[in-house]
Protein backbone atom coordinates (compact mmCIF):
# COMPACT_ATOMS: atom_id res chain seq x y z
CA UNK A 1 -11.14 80.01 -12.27
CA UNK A 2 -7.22 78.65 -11.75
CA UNK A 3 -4.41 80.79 -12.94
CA UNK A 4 -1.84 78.80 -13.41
CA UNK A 5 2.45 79.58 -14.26
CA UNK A 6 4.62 77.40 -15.82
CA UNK A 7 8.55 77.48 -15.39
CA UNK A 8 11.39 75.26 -16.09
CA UNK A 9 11.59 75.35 -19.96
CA UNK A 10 14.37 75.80 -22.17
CA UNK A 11 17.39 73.97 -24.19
CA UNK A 12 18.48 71.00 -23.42
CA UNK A 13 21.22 68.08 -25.62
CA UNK A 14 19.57 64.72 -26.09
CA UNK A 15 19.71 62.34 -23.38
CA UNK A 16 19.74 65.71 -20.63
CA UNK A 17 16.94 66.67 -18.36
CA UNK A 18 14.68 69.38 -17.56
CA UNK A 19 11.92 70.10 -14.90
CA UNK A 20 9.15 71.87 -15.36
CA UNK A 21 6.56 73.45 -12.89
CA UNK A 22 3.22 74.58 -12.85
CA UNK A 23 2.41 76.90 -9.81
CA UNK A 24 -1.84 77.23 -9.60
CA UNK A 25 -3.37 80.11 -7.96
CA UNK A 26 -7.29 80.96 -7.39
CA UNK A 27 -10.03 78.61 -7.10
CA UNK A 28 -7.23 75.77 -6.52
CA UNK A 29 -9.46 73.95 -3.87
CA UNK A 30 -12.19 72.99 -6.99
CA UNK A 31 -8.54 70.85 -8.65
CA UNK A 32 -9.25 67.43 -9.14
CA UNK A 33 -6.37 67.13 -11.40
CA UNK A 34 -3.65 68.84 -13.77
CA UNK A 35 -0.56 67.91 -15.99
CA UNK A 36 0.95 68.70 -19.37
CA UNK A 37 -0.26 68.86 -22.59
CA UNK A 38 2.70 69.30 -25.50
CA UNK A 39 2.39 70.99 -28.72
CA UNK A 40 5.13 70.78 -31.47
CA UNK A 41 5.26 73.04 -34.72
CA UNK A 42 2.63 71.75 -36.95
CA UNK A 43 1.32 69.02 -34.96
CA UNK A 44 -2.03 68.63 -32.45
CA UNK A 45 -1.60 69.19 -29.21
CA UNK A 46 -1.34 65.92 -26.90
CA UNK A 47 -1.14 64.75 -23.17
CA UNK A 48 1.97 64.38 -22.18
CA UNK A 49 1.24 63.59 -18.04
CA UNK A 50 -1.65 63.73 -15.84
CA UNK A 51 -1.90 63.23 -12.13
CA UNK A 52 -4.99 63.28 -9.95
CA UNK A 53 -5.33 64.72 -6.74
CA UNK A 54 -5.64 61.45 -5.86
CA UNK A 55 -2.27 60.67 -6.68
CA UNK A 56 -3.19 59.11 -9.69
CA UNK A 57 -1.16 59.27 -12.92
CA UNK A 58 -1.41 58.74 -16.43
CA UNK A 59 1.14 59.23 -19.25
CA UNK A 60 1.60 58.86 -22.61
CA UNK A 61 3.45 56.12 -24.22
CA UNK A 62 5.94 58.54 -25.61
CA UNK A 63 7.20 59.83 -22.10
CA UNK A 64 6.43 56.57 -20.23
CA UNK A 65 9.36 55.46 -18.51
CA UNK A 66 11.35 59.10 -19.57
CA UNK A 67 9.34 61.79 -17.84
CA UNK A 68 7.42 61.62 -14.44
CA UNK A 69 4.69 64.02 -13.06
CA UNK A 70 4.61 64.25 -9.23
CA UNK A 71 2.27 67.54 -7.39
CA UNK A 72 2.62 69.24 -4.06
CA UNK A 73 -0.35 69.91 -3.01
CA UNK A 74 1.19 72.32 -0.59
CA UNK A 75 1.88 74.69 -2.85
CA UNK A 76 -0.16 74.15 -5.25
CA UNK A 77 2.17 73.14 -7.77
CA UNK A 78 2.73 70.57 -9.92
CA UNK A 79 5.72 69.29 -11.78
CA UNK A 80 7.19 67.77 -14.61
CA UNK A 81 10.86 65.51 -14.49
CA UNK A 82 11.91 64.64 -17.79
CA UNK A 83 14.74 62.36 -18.71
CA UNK A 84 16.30 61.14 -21.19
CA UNK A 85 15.06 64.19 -23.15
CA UNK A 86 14.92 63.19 -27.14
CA UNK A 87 14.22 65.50 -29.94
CA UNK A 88 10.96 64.68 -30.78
CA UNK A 89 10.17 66.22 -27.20
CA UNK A 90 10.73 69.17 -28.55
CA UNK A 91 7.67 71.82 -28.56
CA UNK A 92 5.81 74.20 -26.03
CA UNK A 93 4.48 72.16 -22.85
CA UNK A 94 0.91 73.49 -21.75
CA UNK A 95 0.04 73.24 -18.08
CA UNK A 96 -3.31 72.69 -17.30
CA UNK A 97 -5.58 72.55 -14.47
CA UNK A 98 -9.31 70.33 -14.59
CA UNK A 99 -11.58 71.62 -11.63
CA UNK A 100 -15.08 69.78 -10.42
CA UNK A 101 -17.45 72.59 -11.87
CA UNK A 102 -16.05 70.97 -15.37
CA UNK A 103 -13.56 73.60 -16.76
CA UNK A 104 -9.94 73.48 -17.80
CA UNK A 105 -8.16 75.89 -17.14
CA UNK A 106 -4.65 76.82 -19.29
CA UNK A 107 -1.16 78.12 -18.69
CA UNK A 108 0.67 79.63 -21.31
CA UNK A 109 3.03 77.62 -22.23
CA UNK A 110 6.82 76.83 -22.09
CA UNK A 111 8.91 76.39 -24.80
CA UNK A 112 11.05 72.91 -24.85
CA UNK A 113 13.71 72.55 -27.34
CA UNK A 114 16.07 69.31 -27.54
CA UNK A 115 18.93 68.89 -30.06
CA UNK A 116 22.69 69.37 -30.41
C-alpha cells in the first residue's frame, strides 16, 4: 500500500495560482503513476492531471493549458501548478497513487477555493 499527503491548498482570487503536492510513502517502488482527481460540492469526482512514471501526462480539457503536473521521483512526490485559477476550480483535489499489483491508493484531500 502507498500513503500518500497532500499540501498546498487553500484561497486563492481568480486569475492567482496555487501548487499543490502529493508526498507518497510505502510501497512507492510498485507507482506506475499518480495525479489529481477534483471533487466540487455536488458534483462527481473527475481527473484533473495524471503523469506516468514514464513522464507521461494527461489532463483534462478544463485545466489544459492552466494547470501542469510535473513528479520528482526523488522524493517521491508529485505536484500540481495551477494558473490562471478560475472559480469553477473550486473543490477538494484528491491525490492519488496507481501501483502495478492494480490498486489505487487515496490521499485525503485538499480543499481549493477560488473567488473574490
Amino acid at each position: 500500500q502507498v500513503q500518500l499527503v497532500e499540501s498546498g491548498g487553500g484561497a486563492m482570487e481568480p486569475g492567482g495560482s496555487l501548487r499543490l503536492s502529493c508526498a507518497a510513502s510505502g510501497r512507492v517502488s510498485t507507482l506506475i503513476a499518480m495525479g489529481w482527481y477534483r471533487q466540487a460540492p455536488g458534483k462527481r469526482r473527475e481527473l484533473a492531471a495524471s503523469i506516468t512514471t514514464e513522464g507521461i501526462t494527461n489532463y483534462a480539457d478544463s485545466v489544459q493549458g492552466r494547470f501542469t503536473i510535473s513528479g520528482d521521483n526523488a522524493k517521491n512526490t508529485v505536484y500540481l501548478q495551477m494558473n490562471n485559477l478560475k472559480p469553477e476550480d473550486t473543490a477538494v483535489y484528491f491525490c492519488y497513487g496507481e501501483t502495478s499489483l492494480g490498486n489505487r491508493d487515496w490521499g485525503l484531500g485538499t480543499q481549493v477555493t477560488v473567488s473574490s
